[in-house]
N, C-alpha and C. Protein backbone atom coordinates (compact mmCIF):
# COMPACT_ATOMS: atom_id res chain seq x y z
N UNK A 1 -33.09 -57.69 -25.56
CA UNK A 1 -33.93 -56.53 -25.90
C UNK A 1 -33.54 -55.33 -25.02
N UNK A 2 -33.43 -53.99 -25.61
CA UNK A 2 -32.83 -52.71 -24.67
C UNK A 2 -34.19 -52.30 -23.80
N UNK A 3 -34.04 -52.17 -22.76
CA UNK A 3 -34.69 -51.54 -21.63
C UNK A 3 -34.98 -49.81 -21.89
N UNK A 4 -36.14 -49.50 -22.40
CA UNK A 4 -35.93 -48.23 -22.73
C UNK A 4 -35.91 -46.99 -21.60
N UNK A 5 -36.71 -47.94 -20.49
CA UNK A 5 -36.70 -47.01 -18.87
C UNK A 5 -35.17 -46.90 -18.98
N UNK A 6 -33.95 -47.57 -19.19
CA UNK A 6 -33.12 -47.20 -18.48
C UNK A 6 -31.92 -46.32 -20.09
N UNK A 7 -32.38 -46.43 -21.22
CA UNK A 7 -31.86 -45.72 -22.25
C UNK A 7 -32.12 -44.11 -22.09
N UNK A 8 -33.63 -44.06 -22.43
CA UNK A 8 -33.66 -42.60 -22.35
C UNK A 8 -33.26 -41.57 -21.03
N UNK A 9 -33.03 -42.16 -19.54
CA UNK A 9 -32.34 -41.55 -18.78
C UNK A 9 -30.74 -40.98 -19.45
N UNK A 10 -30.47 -41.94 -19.43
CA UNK A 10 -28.90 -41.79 -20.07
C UNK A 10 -28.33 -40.49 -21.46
N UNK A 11 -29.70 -40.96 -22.28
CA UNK A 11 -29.75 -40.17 -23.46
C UNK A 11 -30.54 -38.68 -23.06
N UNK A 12 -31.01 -38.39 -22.50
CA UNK A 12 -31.28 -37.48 -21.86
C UNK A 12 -30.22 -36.24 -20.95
N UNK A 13 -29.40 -37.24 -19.92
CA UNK A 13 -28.13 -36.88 -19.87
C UNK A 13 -26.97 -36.41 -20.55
N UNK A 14 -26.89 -37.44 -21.83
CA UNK A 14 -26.07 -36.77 -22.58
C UNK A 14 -26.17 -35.75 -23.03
N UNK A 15 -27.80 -35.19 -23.44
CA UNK A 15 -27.74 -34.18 -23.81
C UNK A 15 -27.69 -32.81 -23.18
N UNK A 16 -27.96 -33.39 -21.91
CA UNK A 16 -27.59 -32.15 -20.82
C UNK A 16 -26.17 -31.82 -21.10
N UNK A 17 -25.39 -32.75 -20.47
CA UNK A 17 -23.63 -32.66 -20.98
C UNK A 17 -23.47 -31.61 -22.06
N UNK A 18 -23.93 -32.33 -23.37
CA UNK A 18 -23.39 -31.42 -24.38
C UNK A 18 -24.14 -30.19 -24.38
N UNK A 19 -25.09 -29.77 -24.04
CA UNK A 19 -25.42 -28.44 -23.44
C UNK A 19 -24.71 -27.77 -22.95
N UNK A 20 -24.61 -28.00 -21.05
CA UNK A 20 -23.41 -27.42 -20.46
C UNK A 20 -22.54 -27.43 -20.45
N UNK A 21 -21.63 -28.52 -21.68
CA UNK A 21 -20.02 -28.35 -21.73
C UNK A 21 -19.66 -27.27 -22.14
N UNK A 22 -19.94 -26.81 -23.33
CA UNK A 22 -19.57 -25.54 -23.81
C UNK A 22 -19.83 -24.23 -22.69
N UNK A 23 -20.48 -23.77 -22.13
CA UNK A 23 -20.63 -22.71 -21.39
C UNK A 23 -19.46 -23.32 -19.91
N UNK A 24 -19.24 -24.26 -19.51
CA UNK A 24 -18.75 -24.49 -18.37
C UNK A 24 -17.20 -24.15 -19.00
N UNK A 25 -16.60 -24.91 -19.98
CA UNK A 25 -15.76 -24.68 -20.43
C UNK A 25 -15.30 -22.89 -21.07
N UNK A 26 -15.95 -22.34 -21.45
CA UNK A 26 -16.05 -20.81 -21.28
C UNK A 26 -15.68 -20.06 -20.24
N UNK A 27 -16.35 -20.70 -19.37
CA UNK A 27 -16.41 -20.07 -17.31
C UNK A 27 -15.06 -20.62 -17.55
N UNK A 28 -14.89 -21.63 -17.54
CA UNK A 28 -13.03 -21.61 -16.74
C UNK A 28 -11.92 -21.33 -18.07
N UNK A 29 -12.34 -21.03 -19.59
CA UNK A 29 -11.60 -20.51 -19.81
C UNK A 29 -11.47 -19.23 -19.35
N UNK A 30 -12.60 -17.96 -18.98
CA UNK A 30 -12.64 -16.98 -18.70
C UNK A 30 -11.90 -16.78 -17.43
N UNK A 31 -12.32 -17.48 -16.78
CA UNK A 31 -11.13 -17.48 -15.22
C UNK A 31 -10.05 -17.29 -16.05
N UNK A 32 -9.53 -18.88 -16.48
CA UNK A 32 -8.12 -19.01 -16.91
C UNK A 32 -7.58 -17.54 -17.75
N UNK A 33 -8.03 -16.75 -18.20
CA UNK A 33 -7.51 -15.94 -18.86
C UNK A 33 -7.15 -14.60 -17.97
N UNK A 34 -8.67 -14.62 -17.43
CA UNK A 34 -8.21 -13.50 -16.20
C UNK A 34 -7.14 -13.43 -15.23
N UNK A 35 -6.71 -15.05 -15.17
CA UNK A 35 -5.91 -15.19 -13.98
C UNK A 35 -4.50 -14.77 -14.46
N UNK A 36 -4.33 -15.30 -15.98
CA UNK A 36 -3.11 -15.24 -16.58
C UNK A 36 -2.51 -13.64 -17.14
N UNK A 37 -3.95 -12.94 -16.95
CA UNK A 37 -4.04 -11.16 -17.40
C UNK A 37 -3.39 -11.01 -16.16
N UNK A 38 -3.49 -11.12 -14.98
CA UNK A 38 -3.79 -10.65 -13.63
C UNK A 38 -2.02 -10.66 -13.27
N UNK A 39 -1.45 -12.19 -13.64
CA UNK A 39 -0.42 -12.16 -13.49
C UNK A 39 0.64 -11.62 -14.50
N UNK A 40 0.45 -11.13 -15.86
CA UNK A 40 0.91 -10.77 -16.57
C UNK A 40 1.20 -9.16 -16.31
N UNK A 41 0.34 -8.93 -15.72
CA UNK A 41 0.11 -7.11 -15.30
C UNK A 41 1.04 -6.94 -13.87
N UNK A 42 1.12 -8.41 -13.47
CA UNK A 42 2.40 -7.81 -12.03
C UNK A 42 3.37 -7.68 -12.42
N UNK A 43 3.57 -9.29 -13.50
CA UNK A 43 5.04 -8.84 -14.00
C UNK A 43 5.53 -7.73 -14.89
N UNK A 44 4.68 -6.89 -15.04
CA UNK A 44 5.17 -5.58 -15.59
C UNK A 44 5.17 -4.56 -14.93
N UNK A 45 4.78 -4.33 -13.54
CA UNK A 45 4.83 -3.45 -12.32
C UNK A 45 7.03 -3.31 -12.24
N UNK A 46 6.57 -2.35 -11.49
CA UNK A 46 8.25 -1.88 -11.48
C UNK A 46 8.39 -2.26 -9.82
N UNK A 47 9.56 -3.39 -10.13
CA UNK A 47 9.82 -3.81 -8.77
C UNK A 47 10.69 -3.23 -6.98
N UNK A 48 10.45 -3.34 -6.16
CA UNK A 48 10.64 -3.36 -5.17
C UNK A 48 11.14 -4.15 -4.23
N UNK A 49 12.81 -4.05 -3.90
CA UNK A 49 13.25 -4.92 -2.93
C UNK A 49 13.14 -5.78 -1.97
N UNK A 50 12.56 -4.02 -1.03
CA UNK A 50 11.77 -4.17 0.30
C UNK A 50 10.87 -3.48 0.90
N UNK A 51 10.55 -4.48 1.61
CA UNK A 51 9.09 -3.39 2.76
C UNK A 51 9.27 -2.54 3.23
N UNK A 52 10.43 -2.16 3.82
CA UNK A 52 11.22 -1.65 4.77
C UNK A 52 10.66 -0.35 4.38
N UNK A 53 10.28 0.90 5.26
CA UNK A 53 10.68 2.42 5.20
C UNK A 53 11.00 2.61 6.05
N UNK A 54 11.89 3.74 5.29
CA UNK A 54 13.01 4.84 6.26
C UNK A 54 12.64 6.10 5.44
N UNK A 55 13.25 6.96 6.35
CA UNK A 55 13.16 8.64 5.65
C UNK A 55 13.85 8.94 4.31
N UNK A 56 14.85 7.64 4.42
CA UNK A 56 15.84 8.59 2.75
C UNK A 56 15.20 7.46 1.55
N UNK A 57 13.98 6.58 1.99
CA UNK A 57 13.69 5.68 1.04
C UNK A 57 13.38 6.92 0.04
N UNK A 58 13.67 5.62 -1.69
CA UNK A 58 13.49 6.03 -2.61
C UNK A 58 13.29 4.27 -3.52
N UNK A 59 11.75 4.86 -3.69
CA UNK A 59 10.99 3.91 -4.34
C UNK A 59 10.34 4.62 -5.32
N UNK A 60 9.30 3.87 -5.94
CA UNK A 60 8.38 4.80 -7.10
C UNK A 60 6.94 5.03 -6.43
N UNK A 61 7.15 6.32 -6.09
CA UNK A 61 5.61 6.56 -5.49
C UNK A 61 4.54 6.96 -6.34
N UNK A 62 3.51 6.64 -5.38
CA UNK A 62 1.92 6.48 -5.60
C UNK A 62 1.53 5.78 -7.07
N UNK A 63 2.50 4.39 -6.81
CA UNK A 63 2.35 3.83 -8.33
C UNK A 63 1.92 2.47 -7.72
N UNK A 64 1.28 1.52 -8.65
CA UNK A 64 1.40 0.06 -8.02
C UNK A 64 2.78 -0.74 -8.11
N UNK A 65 3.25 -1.12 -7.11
CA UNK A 65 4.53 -1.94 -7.42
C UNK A 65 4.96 -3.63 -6.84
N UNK A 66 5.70 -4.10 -7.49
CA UNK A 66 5.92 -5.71 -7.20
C UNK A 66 7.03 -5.76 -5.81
N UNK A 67 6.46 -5.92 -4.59
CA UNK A 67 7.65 -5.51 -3.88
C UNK A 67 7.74 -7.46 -3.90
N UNK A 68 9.21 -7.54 -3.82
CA UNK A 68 10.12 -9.09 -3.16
C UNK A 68 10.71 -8.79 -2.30
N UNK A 69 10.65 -9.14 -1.05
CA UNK A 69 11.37 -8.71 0.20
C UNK A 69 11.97 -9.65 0.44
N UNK A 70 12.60 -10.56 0.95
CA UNK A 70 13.61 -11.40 1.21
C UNK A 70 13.05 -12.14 2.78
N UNK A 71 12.50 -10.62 3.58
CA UNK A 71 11.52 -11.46 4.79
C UNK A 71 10.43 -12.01 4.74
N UNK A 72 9.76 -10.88 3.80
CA UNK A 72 8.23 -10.79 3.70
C UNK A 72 7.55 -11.59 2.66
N UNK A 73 8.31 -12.34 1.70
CA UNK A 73 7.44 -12.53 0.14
C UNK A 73 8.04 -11.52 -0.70
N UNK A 74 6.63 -12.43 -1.73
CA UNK A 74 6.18 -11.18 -3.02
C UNK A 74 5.13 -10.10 -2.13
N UNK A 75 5.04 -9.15 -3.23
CA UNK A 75 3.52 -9.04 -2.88
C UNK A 75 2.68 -8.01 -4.01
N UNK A 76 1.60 -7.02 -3.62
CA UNK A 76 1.63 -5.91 -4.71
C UNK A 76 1.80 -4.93 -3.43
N UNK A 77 2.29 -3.31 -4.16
CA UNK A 77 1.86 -2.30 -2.91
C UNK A 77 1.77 -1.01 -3.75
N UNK A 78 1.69 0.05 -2.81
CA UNK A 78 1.57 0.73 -3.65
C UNK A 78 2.48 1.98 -2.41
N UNK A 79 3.52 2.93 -2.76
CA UNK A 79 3.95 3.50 -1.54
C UNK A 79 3.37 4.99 -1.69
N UNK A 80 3.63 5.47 -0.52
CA UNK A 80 2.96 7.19 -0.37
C UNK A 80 3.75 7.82 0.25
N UNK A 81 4.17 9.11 0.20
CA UNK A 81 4.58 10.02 0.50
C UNK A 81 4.41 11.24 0.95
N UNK A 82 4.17 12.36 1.76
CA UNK A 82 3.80 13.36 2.03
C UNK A 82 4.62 14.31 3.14
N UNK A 83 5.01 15.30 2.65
CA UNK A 83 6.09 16.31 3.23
C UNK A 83 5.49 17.13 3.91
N UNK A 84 5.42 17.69 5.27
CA UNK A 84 4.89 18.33 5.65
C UNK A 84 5.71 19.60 6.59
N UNK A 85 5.83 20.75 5.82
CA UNK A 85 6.47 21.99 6.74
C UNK A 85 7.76 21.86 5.72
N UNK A 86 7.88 21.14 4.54
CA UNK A 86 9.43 21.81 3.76
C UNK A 86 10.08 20.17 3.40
N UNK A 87 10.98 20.44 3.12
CA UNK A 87 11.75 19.38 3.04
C UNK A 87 12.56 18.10 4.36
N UNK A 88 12.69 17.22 4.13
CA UNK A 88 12.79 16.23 5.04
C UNK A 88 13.74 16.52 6.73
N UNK A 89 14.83 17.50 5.96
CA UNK A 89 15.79 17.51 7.40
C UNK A 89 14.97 19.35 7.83
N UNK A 90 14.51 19.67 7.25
CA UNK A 90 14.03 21.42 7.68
C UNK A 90 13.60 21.40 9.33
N UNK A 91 14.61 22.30 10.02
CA UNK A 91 13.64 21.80 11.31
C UNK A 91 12.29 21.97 11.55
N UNK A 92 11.73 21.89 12.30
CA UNK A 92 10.17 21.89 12.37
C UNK A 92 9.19 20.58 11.27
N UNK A 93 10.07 20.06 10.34
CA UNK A 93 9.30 19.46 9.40
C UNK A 93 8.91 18.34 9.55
N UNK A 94 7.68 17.74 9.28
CA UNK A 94 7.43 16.03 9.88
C UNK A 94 7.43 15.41 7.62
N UNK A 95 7.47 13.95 7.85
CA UNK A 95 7.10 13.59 6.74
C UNK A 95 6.46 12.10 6.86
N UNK A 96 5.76 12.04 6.37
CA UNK A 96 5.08 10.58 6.66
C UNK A 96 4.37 9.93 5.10
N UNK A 97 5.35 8.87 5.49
CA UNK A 97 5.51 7.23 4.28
C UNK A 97 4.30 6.86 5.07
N UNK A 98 3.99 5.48 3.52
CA UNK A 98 3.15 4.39 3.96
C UNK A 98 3.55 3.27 2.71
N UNK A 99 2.80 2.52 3.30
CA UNK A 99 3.09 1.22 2.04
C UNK A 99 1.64 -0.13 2.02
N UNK A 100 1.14 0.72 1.23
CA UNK A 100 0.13 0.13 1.29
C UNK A 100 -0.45 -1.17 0.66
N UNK A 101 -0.72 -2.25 1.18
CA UNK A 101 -0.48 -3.84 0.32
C UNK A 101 -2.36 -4.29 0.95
N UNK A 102 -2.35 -5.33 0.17
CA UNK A 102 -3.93 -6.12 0.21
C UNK A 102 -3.84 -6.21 1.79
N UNK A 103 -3.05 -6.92 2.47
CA UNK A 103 -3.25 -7.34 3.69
C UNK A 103 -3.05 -6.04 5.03
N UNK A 104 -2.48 -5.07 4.58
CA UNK A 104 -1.92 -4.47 5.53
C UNK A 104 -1.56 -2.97 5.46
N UNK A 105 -1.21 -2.05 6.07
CA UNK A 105 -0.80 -0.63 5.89
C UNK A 105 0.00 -0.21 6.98
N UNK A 106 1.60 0.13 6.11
CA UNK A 106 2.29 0.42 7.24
C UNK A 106 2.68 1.80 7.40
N UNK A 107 2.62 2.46 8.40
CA UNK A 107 3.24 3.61 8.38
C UNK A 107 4.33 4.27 9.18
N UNK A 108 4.81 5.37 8.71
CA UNK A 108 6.24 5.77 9.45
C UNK A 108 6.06 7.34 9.39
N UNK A 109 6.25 7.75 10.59
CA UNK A 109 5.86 9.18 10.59
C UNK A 109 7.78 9.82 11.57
N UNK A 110 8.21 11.04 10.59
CA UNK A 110 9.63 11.19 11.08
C UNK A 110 9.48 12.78 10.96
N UNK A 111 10.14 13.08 12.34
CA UNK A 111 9.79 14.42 12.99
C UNK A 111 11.27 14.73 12.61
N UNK A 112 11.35 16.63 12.66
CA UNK A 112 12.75 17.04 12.53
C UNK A 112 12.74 18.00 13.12
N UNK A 113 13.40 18.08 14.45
CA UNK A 113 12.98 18.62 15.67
C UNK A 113 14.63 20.03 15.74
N UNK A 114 15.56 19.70 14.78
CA UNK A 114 16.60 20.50 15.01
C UNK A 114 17.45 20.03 14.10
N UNK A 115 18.40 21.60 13.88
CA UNK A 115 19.35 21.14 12.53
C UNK A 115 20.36 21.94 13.22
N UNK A 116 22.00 20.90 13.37
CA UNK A 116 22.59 21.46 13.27
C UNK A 116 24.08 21.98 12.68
N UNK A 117 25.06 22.64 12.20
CA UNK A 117 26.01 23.23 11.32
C UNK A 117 26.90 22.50 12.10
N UNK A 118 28.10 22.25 11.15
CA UNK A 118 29.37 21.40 11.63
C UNK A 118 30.24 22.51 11.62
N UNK A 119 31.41 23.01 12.31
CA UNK A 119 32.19 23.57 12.24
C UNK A 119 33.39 22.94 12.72
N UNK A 120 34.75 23.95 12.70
CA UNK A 120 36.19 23.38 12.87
C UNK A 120 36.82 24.86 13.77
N UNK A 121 37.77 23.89 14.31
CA UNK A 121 38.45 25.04 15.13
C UNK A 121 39.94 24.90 14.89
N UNK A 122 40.88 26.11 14.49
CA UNK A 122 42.08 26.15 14.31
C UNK A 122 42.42 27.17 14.38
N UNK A 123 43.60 27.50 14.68
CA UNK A 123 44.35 28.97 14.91
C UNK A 123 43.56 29.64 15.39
N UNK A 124 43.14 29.39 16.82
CA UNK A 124 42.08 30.14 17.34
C UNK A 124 41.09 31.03 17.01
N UNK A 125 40.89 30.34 15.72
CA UNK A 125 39.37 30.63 14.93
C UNK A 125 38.40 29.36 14.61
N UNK A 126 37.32 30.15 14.80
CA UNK A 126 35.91 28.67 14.19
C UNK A 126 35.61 29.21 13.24
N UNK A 127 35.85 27.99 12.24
CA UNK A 127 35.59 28.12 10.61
C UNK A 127 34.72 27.26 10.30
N UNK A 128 33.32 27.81 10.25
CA UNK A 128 31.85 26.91 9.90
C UNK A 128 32.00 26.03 8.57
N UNK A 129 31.85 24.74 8.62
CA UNK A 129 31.86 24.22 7.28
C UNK A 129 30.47 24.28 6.62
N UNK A 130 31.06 23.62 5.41
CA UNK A 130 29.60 23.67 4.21
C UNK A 130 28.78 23.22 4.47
N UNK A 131 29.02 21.67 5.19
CA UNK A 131 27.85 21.26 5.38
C UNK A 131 27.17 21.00 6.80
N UNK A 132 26.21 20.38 6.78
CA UNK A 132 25.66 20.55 8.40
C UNK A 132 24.94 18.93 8.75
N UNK A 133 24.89 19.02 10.31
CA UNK A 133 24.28 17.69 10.89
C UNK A 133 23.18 17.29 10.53
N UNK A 134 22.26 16.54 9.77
CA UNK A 134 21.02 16.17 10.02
C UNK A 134 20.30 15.50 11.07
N UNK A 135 19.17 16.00 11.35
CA UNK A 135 18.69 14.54 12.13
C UNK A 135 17.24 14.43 11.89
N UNK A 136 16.94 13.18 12.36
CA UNK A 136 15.51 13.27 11.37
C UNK A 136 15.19 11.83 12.59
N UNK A 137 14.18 11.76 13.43
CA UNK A 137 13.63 11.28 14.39
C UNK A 137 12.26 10.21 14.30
N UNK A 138 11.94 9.20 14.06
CA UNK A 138 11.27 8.24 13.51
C UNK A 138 10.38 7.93 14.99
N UNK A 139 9.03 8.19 14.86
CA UNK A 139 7.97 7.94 15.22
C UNK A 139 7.13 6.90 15.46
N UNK A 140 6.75 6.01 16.89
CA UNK A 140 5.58 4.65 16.46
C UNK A 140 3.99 5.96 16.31
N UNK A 141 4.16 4.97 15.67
CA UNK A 141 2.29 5.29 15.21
C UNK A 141 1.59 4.28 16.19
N UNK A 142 0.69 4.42 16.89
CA UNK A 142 -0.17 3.60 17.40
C UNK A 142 -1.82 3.24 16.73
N UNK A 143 -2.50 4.48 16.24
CA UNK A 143 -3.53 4.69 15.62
C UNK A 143 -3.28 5.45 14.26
N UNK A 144 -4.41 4.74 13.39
CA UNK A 144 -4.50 5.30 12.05
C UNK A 144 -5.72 5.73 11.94
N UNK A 145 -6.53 6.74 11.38
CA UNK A 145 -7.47 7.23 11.34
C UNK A 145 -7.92 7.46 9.67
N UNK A 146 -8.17 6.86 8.94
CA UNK A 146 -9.28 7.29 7.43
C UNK A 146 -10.20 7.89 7.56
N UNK A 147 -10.25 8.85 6.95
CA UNK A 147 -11.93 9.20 6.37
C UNK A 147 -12.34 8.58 5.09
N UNK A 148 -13.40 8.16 4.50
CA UNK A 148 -13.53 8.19 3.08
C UNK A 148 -14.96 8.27 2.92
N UNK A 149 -15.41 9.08 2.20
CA UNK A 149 -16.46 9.99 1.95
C UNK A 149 -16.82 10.10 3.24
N UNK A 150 -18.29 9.59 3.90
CA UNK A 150 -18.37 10.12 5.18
C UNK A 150 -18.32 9.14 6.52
N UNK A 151 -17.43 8.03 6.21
CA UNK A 151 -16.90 6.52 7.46
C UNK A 151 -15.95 7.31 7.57
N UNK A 152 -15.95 6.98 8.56
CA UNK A 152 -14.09 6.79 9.19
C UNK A 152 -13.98 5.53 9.45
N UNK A 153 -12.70 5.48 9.28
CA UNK A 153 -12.40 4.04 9.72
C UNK A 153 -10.96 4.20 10.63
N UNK A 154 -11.21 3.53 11.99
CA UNK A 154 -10.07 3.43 13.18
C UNK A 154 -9.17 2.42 13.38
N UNK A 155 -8.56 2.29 13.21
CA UNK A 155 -7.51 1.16 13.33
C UNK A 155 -6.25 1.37 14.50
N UNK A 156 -6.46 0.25 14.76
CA UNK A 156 -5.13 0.12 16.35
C UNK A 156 -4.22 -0.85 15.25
N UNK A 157 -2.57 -0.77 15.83
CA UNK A 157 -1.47 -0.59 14.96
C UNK A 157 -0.79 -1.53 15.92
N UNK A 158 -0.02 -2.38 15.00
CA UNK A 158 1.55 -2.92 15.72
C UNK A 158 3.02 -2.01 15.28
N UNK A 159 3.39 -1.65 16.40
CA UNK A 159 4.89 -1.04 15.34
C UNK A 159 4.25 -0.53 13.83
N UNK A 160 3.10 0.22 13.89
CA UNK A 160 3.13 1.31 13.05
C UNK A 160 2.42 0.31 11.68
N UNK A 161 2.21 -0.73 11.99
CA UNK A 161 1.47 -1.81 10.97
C UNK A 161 -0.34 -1.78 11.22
N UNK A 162 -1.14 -1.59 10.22
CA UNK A 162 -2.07 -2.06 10.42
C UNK A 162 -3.24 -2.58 9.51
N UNK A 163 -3.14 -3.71 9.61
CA UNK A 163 -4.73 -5.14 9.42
C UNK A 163 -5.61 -4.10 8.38
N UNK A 164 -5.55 -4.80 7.42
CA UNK A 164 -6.28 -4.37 6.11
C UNK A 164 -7.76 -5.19 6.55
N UNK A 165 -9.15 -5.03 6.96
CA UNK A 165 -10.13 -5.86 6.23
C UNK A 165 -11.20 -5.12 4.94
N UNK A 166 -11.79 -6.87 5.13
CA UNK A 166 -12.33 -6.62 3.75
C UNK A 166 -13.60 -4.69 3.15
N UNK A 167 -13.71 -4.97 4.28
CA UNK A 167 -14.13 -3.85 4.48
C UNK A 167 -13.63 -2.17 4.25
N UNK A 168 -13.00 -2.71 4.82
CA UNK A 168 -11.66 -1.57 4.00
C UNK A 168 -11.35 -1.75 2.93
N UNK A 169 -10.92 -2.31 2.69
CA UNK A 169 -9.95 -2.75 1.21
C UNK A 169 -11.67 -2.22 0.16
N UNK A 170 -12.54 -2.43 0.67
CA UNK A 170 -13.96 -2.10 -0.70
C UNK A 170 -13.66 -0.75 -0.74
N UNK A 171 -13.60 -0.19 0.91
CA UNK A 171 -14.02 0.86 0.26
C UNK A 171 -12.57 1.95 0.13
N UNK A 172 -11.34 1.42 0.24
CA UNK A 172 -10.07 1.65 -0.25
C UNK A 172 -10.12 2.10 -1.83
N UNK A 173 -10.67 0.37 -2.69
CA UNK A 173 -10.98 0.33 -3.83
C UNK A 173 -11.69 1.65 -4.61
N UNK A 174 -13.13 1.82 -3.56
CA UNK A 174 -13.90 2.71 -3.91
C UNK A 174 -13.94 4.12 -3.94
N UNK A 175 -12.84 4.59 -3.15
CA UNK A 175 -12.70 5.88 -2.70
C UNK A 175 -12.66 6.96 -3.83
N UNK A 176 -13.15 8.30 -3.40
CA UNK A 176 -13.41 9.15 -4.49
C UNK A 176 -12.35 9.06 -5.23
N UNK A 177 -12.03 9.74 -6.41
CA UNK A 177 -10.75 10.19 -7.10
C UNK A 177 -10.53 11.74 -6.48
N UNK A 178 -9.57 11.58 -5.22
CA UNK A 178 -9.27 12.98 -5.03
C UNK A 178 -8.44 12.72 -3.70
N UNK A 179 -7.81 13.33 -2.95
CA UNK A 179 -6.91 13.36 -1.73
C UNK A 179 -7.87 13.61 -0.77
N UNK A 180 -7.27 11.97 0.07
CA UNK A 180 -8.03 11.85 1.14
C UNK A 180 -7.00 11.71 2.40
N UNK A 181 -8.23 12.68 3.70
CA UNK A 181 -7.68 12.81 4.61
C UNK A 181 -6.96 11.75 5.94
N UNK A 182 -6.27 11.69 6.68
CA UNK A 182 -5.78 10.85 7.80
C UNK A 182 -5.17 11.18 8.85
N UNK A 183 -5.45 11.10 10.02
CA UNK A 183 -4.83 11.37 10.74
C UNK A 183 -3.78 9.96 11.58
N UNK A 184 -2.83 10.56 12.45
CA UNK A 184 -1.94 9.62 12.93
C UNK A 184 -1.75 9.85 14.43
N UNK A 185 -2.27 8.70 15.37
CA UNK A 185 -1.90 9.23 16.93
C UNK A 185 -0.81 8.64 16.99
N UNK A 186 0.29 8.95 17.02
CA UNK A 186 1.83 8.83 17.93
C UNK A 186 1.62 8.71 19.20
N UNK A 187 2.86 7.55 19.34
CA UNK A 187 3.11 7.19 20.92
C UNK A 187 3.13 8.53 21.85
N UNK A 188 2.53 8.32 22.91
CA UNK A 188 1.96 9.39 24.00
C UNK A 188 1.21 10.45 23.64
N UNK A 189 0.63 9.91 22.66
CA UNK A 189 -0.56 11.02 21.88
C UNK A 189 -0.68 12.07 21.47
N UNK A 190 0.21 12.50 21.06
CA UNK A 190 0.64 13.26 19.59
C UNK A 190 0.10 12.80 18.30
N UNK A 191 -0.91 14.02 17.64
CA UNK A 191 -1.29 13.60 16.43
C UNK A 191 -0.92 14.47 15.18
N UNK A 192 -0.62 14.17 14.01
CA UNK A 192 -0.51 14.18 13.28
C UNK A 192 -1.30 14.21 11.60
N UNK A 193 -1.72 15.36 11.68
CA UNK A 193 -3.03 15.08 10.10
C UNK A 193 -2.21 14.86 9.07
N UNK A 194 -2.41 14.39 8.07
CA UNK A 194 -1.94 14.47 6.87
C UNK A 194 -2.33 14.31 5.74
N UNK A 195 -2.10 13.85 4.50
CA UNK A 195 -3.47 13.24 3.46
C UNK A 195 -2.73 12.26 2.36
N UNK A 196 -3.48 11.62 1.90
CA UNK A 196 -2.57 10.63 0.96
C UNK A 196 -3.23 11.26 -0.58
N UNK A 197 -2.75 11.42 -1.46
CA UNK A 197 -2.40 12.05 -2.71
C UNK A 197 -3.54 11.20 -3.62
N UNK A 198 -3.72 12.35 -4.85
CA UNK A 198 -5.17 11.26 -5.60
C UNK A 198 -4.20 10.37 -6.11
N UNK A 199 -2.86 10.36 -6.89
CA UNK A 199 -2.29 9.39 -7.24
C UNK A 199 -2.15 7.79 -6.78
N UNK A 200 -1.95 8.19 -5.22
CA UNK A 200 -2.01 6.73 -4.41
C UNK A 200 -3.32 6.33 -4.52
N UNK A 201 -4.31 7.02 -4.46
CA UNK A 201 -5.92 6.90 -4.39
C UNK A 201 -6.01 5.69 -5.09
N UNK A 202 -5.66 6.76 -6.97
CA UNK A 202 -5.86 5.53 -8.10
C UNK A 202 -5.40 4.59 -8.32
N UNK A 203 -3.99 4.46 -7.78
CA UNK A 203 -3.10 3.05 -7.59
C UNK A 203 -3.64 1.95 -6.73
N UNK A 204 -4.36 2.58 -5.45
CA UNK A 204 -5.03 1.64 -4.73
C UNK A 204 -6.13 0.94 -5.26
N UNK A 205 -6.31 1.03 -6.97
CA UNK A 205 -7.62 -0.01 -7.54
C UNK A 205 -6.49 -0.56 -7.94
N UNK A 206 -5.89 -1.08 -8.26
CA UNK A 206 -5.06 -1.82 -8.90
C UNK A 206 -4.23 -3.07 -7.81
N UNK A 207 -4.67 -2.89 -6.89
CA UNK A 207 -4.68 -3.81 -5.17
C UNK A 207 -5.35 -4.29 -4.79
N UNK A 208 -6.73 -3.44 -4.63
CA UNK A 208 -7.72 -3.94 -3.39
C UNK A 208 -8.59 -4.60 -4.83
C-alpha cells in the first residue's frame, strides 16, 4: 500500500521543479546570450598589438579597442591623446597619451624642450639642410589627478601606471558626456593640466 505522507512531499516537489525550470533556464539562457553578445562585440573592435606608448604611436584613438600584447594578454582599452602648445616636435610643446583598460591607466607625458636644424659644411660655406633634429623628451608621471563632476579622484602611479578601482571604473562609466579635466604631477613636481576628449569619455562605457 503507498504511504501518502511520503507521496505528496515528492509530488509537491515536482511541481515546484516544473515551475522553476522554465524561468531558471531563461536566467542562464539570458546570461548565456549576453556573454556570447559581449564577446562577439570584442571581436569586432579594431585591434591593437601593444600596450606600449611612445610619442610617434599610432593607434585608433578615443575608440574602444582589442589590444594583444605579447607581454600583457588580451585585453579591451581605449587610447587618448592630447596636444598641447602645437604639434609633437614644436618646441615648447608637451603631449600626453593614455591607455585606458578595466584594470589600469597608463600614462606618458613628452615634453619638447628644443628643436634643432641640421646643416653641412663645404667650401667654406654652411649650407642648412631641409630637414632638422627632433627631440621629444618622455616624462614619469608619479600622480594622476581626475575630476568628474564634483570628486576628484588621486591616484599614486608606478612608472606612469595606475590601479583602476571599482570605484573609479563606476564613476569612469558614469562620467558626463563632455571633456573632462586632469592633471599630471611629474617627477620632481612639475605639473601638467590637460583633459581627455568627450570621445574617450564615450568609449570608456564600452570598458568599465
Amino acid at each position: 500500500m503507498m504511504n501518502l505522507s511520503q507521496t505528496i512531499p515528492v509530488l509537491f516537489l515536482g511541481a515546484i521543479l516544473t515551475v522553476l525550470s522554465p524561468k531558471v533556464c531563461a536566467a542562464f539562457n539570458v546570461q548565456e546570450v549576453g556573454n556570447l553578445a559581449q564577446a562577439q562585440a570584442s571581436s569586432d573592435l579594431p585591434v591593437v598589438k601593444s600596450a606600449g606608448l611612445s610619442p610617434d604611436l599610432d593607434v585608433p584613438w578615443s575608440k574602444a579597442v582589442r589590444v594583444v600584447d605579447p607581454f600583457e594578454g588580451e585585453f579591451l582599452g581605449v587610447f587618448d591623446r592630447n596636444s598641447l602648445g602645437g604639434y609633437l616636435y614644436r618646441k615648447g610643446s608637451k603631449q600626453v597619451l593614455s591607455l585606458w583598460t578595466p584594470s589600469s591607466i597608463r600614462v606618458l607625458v613628452t615634453l619638447n624642450s628644443v628643436e634643432a636644424r641640421s646643416s653641412f659644411y663645404t667650401a667654406g660655406r654652411i649650407y642648412p639642410r631641409p630637414d632638422y633634429i627632433r627631440f621629444a623628451t618622455t616624462k614619469k608621471v608619479d600622480k594622476l589627478l581626475l575630476k568628474i563632476r564634483e570628486k576628484v579622484f588621486q591616484l599614486d602611479g608606478s612608472n606612469g601606471t595606475f590601479a583602476v578601482s571599482q570605484e573609479l571604473a563606476t564613476a569612469l562609466k558614469n562620467a558626463p558626456d563632455e571633456n573632462l579635466d586632469i592633471r599630471l604631477v611629474l617627477e620632481g613636481g612639475q605639473t601638467v593640466d590637460s583633459e581627455i576628449g568627450k570621445g574617450t569619455v564615450k568609449a570608456w562605457r564600452s570598458i568599465y
